[in-house]
Protein backbone atom coordinates (compact mmCIF):
# COMPACT_ATOMS: atom_id res chain seq x y z
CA UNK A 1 0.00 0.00 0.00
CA UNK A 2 1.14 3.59 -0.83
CA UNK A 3 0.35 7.03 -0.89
CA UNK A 4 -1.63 9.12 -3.74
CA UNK A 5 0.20 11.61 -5.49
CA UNK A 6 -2.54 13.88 -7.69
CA UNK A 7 -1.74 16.14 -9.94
CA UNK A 8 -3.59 18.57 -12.55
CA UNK A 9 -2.71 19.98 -15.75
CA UNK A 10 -4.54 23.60 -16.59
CA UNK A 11 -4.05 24.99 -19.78
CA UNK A 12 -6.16 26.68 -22.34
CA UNK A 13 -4.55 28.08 -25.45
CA UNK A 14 -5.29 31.25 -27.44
CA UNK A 15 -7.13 30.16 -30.37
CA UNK A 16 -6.13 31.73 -33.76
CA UNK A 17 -9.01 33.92 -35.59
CA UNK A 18 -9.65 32.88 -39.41
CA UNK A 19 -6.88 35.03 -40.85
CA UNK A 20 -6.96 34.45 -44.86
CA UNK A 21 -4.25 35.59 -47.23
CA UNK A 22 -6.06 39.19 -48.24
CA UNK A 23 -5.95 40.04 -44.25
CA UNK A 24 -1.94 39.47 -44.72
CA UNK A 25 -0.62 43.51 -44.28
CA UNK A 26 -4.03 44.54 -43.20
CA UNK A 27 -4.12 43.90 -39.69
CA UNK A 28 -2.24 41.92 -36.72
CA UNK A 29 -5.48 40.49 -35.38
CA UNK A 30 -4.79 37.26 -35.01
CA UNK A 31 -6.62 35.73 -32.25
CA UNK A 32 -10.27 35.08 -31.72
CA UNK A 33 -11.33 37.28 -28.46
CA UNK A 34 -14.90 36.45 -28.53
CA UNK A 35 -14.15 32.84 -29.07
CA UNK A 36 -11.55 32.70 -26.17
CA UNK A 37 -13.75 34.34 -23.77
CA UNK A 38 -16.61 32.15 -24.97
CA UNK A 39 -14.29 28.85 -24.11
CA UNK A 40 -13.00 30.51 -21.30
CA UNK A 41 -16.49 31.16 -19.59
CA UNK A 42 -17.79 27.93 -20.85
CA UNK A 43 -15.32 25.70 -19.14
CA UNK A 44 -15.06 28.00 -15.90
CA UNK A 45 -18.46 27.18 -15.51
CA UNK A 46 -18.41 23.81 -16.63
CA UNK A 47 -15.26 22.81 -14.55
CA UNK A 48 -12.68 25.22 -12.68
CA UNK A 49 -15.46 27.13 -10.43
CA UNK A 50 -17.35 23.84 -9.49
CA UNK A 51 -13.96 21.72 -9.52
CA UNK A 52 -12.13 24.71 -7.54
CA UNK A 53 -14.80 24.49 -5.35
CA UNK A 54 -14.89 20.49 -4.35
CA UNK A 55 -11.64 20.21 -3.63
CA UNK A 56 -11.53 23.08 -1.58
CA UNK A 57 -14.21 21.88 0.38
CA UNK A 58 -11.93 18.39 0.67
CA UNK A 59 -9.27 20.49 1.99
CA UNK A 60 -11.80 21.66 4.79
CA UNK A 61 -12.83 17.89 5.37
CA UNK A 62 -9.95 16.18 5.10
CA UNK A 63 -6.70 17.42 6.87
CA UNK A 64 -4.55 14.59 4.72
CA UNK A 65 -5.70 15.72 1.13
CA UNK A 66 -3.61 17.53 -1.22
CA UNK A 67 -2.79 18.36 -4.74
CA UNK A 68 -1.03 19.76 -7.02
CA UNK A 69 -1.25 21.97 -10.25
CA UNK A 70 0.56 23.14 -12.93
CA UNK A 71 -1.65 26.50 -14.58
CA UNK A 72 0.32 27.89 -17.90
CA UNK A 73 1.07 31.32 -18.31
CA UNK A 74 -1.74 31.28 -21.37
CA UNK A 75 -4.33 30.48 -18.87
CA UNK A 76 -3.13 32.63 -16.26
CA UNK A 77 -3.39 35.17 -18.36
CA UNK A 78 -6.93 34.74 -19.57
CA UNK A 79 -8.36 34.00 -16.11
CA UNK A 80 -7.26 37.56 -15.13
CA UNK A 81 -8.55 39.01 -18.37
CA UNK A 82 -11.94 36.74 -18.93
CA UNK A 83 -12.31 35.16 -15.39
CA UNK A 84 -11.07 36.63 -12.35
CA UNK A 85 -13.03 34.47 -10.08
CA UNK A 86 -11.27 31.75 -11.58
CA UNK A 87 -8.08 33.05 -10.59
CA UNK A 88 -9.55 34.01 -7.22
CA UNK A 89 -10.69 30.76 -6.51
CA UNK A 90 -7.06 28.95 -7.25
CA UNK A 91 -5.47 31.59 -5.35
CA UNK A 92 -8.09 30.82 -2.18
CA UNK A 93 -6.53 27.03 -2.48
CA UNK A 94 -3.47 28.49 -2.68
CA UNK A 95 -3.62 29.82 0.86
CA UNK A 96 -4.63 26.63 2.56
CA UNK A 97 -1.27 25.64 2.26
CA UNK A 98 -2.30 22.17 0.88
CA UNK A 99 -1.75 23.12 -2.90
CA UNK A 100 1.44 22.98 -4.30
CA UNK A 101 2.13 24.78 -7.20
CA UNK A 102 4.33 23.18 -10.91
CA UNK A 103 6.52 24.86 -13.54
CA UNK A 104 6.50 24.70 -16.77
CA UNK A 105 6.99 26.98 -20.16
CA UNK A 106 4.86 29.89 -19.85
CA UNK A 107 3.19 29.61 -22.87
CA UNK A 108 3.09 25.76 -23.27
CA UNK A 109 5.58 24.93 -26.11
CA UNK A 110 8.12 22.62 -27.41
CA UNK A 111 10.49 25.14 -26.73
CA UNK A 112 12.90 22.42 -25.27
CA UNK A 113 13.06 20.41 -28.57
CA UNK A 114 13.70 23.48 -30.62
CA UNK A 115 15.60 26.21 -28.80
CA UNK A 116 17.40 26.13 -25.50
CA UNK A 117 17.21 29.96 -24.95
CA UNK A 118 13.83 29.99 -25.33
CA UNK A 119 13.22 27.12 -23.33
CA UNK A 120 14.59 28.46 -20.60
CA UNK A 121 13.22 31.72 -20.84
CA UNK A 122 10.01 30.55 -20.48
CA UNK A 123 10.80 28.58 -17.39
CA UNK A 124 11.90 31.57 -16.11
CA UNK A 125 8.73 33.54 -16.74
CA UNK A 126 7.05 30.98 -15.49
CA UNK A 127 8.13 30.28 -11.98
CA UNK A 128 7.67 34.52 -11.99
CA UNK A 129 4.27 33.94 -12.32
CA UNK A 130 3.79 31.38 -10.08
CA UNK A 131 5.75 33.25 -7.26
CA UNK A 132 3.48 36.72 -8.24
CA UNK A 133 0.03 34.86 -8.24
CA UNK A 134 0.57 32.17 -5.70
CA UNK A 135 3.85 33.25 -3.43
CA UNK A 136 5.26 29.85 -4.30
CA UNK A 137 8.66 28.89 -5.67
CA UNK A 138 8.69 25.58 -7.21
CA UNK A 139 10.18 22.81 -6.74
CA UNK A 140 9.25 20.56 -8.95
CA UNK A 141 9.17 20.98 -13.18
CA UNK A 142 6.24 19.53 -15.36
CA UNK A 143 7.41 19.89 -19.30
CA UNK A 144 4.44 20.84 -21.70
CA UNK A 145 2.60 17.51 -22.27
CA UNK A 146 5.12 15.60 -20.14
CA UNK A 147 7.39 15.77 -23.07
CA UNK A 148 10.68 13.86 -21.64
CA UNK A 149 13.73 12.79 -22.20
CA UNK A 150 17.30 13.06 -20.43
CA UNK A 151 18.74 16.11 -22.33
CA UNK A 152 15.18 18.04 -20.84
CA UNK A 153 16.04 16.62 -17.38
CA UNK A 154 19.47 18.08 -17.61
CA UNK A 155 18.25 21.24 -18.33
CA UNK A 156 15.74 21.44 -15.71
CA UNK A 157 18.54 20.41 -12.79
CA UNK A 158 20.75 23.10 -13.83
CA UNK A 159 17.49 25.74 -13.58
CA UNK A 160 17.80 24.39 -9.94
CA UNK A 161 14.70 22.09 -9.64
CA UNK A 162 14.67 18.94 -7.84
CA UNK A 163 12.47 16.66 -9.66
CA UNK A 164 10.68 16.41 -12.86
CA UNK A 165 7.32 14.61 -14.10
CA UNK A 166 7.32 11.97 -17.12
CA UNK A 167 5.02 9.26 -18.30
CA UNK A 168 4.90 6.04 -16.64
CA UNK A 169 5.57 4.17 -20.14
CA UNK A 170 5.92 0.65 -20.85
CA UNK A 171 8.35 1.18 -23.55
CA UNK A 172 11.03 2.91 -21.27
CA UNK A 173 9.87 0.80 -18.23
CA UNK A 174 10.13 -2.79 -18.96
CA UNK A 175 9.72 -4.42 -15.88
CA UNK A 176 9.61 -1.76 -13.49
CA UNK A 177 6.67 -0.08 -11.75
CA UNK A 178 5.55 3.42 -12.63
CA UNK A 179 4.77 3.76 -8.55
CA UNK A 180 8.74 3.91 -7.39
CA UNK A 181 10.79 7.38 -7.54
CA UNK A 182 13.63 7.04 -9.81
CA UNK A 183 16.26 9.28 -11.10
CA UNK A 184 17.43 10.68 -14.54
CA UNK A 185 20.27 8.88 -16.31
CA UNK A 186 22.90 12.10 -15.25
CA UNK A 187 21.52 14.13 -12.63
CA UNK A 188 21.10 14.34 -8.46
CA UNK A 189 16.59 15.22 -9.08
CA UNK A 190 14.17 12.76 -8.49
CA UNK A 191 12.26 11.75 -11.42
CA UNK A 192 8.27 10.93 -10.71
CA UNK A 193 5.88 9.05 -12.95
CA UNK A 194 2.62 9.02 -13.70
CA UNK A 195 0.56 5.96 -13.41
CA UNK A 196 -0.93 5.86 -16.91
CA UNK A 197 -3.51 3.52 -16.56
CA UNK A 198 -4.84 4.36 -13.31
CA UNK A 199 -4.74 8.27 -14.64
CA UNK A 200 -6.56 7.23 -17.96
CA UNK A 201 -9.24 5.06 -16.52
CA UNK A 202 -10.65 8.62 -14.79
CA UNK A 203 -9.51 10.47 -17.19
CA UNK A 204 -10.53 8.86 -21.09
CA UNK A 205 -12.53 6.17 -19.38
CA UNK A 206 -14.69 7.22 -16.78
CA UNK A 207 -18.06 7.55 -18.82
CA UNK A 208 -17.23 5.09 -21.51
CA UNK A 209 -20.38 2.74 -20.87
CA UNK A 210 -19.13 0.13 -23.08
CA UNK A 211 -15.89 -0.14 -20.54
CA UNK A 212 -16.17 -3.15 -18.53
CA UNK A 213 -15.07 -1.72 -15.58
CA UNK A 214 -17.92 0.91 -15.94
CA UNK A 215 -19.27 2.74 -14.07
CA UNK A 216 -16.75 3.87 -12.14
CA UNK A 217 -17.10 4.54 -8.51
CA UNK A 218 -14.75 5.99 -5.67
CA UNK A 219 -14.89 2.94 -3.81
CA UNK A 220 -14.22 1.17 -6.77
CA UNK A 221 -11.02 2.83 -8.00
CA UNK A 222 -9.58 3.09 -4.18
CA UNK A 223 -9.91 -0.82 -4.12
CA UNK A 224 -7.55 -0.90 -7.00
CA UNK A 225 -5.08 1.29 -5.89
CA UNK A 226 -4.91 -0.45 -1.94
CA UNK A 227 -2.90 -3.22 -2.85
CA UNK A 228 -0.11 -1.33 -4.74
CA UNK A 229 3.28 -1.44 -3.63
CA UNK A 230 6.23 1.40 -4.02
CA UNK A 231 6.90 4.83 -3.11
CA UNK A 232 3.49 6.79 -4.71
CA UNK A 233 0.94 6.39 -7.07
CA UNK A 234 0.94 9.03 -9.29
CA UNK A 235 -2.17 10.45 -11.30
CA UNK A 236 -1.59 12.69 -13.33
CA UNK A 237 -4.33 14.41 -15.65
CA UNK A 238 -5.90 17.32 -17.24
CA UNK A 239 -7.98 19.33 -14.75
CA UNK A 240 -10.82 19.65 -17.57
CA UNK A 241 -11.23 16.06 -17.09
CA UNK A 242 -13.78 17.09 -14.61
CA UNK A 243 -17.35 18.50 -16.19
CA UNK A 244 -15.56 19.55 -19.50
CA UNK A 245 -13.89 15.99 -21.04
CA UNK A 246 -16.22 14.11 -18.78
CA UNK A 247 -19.32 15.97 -18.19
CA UNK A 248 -21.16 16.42 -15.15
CA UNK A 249 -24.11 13.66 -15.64
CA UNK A 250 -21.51 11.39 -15.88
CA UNK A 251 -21.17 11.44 -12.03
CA UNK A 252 -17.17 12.91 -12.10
CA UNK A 253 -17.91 14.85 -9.27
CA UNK A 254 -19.42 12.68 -7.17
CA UNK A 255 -16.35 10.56 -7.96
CA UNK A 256 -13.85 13.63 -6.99
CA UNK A 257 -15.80 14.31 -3.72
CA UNK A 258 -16.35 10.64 -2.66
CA UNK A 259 -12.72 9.57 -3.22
CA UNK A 260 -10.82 11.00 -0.46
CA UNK A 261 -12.71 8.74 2.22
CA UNK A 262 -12.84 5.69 -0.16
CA UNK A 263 -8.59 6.28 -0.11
CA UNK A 264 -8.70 6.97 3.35
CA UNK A 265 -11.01 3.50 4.10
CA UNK A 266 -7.94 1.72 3.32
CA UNK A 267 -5.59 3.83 5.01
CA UNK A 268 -4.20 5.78 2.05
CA UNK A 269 -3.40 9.57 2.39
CA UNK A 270 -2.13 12.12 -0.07
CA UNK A 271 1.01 13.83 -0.30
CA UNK A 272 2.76 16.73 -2.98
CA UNK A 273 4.96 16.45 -5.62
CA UNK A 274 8.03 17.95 -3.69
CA UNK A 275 7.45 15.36 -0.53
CA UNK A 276 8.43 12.80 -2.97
CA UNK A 277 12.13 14.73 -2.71
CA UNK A 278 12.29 13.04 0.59
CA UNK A 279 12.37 9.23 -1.20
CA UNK A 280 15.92 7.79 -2.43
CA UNK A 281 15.35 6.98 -5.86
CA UNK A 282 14.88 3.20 -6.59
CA UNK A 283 17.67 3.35 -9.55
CA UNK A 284 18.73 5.36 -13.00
CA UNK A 285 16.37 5.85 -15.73
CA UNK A 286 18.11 6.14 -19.14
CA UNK A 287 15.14 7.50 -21.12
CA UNK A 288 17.40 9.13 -24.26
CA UNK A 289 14.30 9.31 -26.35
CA UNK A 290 11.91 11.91 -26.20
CA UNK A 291 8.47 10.62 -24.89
CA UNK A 292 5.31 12.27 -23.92
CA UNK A 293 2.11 11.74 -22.33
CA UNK A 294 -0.26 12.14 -26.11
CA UNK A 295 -1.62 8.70 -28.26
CA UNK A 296 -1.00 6.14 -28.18
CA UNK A 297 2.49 6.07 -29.51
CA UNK A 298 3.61 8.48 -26.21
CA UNK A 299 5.63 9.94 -28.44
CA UNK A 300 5.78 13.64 -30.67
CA UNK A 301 4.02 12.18 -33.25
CA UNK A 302 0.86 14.38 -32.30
CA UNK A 303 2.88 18.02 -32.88
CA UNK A 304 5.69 17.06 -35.18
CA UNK A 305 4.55 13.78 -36.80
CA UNK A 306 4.15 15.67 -40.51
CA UNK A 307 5.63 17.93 -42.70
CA UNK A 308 3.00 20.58 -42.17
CA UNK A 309 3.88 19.92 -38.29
CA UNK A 310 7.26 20.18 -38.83
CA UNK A 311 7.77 23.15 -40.86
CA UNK A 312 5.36 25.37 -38.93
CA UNK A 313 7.52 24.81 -36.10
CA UNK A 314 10.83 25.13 -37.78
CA UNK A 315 9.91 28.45 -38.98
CA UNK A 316 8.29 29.79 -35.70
CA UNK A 317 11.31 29.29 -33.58
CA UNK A 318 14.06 30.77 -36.94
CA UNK A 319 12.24 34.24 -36.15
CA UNK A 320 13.01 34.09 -32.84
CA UNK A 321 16.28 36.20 -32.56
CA UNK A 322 14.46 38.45 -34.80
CA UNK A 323 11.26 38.81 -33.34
CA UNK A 324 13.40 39.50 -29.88
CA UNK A 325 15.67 41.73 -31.05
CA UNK A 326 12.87 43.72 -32.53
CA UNK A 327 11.99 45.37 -28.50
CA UNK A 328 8.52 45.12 -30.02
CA UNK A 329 6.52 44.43 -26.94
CA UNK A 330 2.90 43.45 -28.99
CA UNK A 331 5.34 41.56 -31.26
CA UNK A 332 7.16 39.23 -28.89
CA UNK A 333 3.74 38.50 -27.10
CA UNK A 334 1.92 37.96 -30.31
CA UNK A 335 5.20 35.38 -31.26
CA UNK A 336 5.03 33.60 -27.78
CA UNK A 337 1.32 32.72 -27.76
CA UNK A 338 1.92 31.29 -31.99
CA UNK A 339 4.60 28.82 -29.69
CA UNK A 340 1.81 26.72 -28.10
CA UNK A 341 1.53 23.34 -28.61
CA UNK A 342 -1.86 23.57 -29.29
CA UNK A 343 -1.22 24.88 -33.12
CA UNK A 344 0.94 22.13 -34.11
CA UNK A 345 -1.64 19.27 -32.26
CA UNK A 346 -4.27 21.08 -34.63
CA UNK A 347 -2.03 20.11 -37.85
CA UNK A 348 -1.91 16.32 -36.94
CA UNK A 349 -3.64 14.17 -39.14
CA UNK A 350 -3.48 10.87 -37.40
CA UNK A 351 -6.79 9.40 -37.50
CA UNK A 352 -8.30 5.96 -35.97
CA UNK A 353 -7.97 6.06 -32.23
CA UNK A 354 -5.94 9.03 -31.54
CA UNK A 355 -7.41 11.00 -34.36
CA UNK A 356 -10.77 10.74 -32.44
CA UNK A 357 -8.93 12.66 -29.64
CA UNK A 358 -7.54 15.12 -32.29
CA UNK A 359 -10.81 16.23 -34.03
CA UNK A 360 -12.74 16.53 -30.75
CA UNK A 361 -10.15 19.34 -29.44
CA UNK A 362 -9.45 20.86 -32.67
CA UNK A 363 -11.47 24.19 -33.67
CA UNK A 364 -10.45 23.78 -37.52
CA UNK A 365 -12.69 21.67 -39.80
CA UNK A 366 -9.48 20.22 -40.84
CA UNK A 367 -5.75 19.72 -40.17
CA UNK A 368 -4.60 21.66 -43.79
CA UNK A 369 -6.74 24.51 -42.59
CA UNK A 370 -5.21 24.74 -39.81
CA UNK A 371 -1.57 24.91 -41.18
CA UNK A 372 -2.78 27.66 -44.54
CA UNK A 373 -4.22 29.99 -41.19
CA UNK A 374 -1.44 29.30 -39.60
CA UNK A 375 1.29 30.27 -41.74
CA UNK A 376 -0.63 33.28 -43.19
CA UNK A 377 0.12 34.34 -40.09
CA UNK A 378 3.41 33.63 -39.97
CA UNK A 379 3.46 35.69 -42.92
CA UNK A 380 1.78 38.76 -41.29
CA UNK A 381 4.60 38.68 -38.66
CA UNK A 382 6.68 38.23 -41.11
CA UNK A 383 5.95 41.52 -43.03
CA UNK A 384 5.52 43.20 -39.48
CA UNK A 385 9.26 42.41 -38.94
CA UNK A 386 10.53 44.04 -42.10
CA UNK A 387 8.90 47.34 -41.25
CA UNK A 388 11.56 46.98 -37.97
CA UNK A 389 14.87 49.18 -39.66
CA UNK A 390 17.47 47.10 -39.56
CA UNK A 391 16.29 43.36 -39.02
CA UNK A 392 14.95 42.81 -42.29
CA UNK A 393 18.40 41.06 -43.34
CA UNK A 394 18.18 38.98 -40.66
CA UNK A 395 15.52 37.38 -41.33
CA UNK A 396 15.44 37.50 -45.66
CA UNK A 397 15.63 33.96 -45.25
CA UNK A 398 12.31 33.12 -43.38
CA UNK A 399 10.44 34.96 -45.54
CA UNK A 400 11.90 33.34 -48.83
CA UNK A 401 10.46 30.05 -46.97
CA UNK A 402 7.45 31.29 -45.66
CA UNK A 403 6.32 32.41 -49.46
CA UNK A 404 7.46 29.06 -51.30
């Protein structure tokens, strides 16, 4: 028997407006305001106000629960502009002193497979956040989408952290249990890992009626975990799992409220993120390939698996000493938010199983629109940058690219 170890993901991305190649040189309008504060309100009704509002009630009932949270700068940002009792509300769990508080890149990209600088500049602004909002400095790093490997683990030890979050994967596992601490091939931090299928049975699985472990209850799922063995379970998921991906009627709540006491009937407790410091590592994880926590491949296959993928975020991060050196405030925020994830996930065009997943999230009736709104643009900032005296040389070569 071991302790839980739960963990949220909260991220919501600006969504692009349609931008067609006659708005090119017109206008930099290029994200969809009404949209975003249409999502935003949706899903704060949906899930962060009544979700924010459970498990601060837990907190009240239970003096053993805790969790954790990692809220990108792209949401943080939103929640002060669109919903500020939102951010109220995580900042009121905040102060019990029983949530503990992730960093990641500020604006959720794949900054660390493309460009170090930027990678770490983001960390940076970041933990900033975190500290301003919250008055925490943490500990621990969550990459966007768990993306992994040892190179990323390197980097995050020398930006001081102490541990770092990855998926539990059979593939770089073998025989070993995602429930032990362990520690990256080449550094001193303690590496933690989500349990995948106890994660994905609340999170993907929960109202799938055809599931034969359906339905789901807290007494249930606490019956499963009781017998484990090892340092933590770890379950790790996105926060809009609760009354956006799996929608109130389904009983999620209920679930959330009930499973504290179901845990605690066979005397598990919870713990954070950074208590798992505490825990000698079990042995060295050599993990030299990048995985993440997306499909069913766990690899990058859902932001870089095609050419469109690819090239979009090629030519995103070769503007980057441009775009920087520009000291165009509106600029370099407009070139940030174009480095989320999100974009590139938009472009895949894996279908079957995973593409399910794809199309539900994606705003775009397909992946090639995506990618044509995308890189017109790309374009736009493109054109902004030559109007910058001076830079235009530096960046003669993006635009030859951008207008093949």
């Amino acid at each position: 028997m071991t302790n839980v170890c739960l963990y949220f993901q909260v991220h919501q991305p600006y969504r692009l407006a349609k931008y067609t190649l006659f708005d090119i040189g017109k206008h930099s309008r290029y994200f969809d305001e009404a949209k975003n504060k249409e999502i935003m309100l949706k899903i704060a009704r949906k899930c962060y106000l009544p979700a924010n509002s459970i498990i601060k009630h837990l907190i009240e009932k239970h003096d053993d629960f805790k969790v954790a949270y990692s809220i990108t700068g792209n949401a943080l940002e939103q929640f002060e502009k669109y919903t500020p009792n939102v951010l109220r509300s995580f900042q009121e769990l905040a102060e019990t002193g029983k949530v503990e508080f992730l960093t990641e890149t500020s604006h959720h990209s794949l900054s660390a497979l493309a460009n170090k600088d930027e990678f770490v500049a983001q960390v940076k602004e970041h933990k900033k956040l975190i500290k301003n909002y919250f008055g925490q400095k943490p500990k621990i790093f969550r990459n966007t989408e768990l993306v992994y490997n040892n190179d990323i683990a390197k980097m995050a030890e020398q930006m001081g952290f102490k541990g770092i979050l990855a998926e539990g994967w059979d593939s770089i596992l073998g025989w070993r249990s995602p429930n032990y601490v362990y520690r990256p091939a080449g550094t001193k931090m303690n590496l933690l890992l989500k349990n995948y299928r106890l994660s994905d049975d609340i999170a993907f699985r929960f109202s799938n009626k055809h599931w034969n472990s359906w339905p789901l209850t807290a007494e249930k799922y606490a019956g499963w975990i009781a017998p484990i063995l090892g340092d933590s379970v770890n379950l790790f998921m996105d926060y809009e799992t609760f009354g956006e991906h799996q929608w109130e009627d389904t009983g999620i709540f209920n679930f959330l409220r009930h499973l504290p006491s179901a845990l605690k009937n066979h005397g598990i407790s919870f713990h954070h993120p950074s208590e798992l410091l505490k825990i000698k590592p079990k042995e060295e994880l050599d993990i030299p390939n990048t995985i993440s926590w997306a499909d069913l491949e766990r690899d990058t296959s859902a932001w870089l698996g095609n050419k469109m993928q690819q090239s979009a975020h090629s030519q995103i991060y070769q503007m980057r000493n441009a775009i920087l050196s520009s000291g165009d405030e509106e600029l370099i925020a407009d070139w940030k938010k174009l480095t989320t994830s999100d974009h590139f996930y938009y472009m895949c065009t894996k279908w079957f199983n995973d593409g399910d997943v794809h199309k539900y999230f994606s705003p775009y009736d397909t992946p090639y629109d995506c990618f044509i709104n995308y890189m017109n643009v790309l374009q736009d900032v493109a054109l902004r940058l030559r109007q910058k005296p001076g830079l235009f040389a530096s960046i003669k070569q993006f635009i030859k690219e951008v207008n093949k």
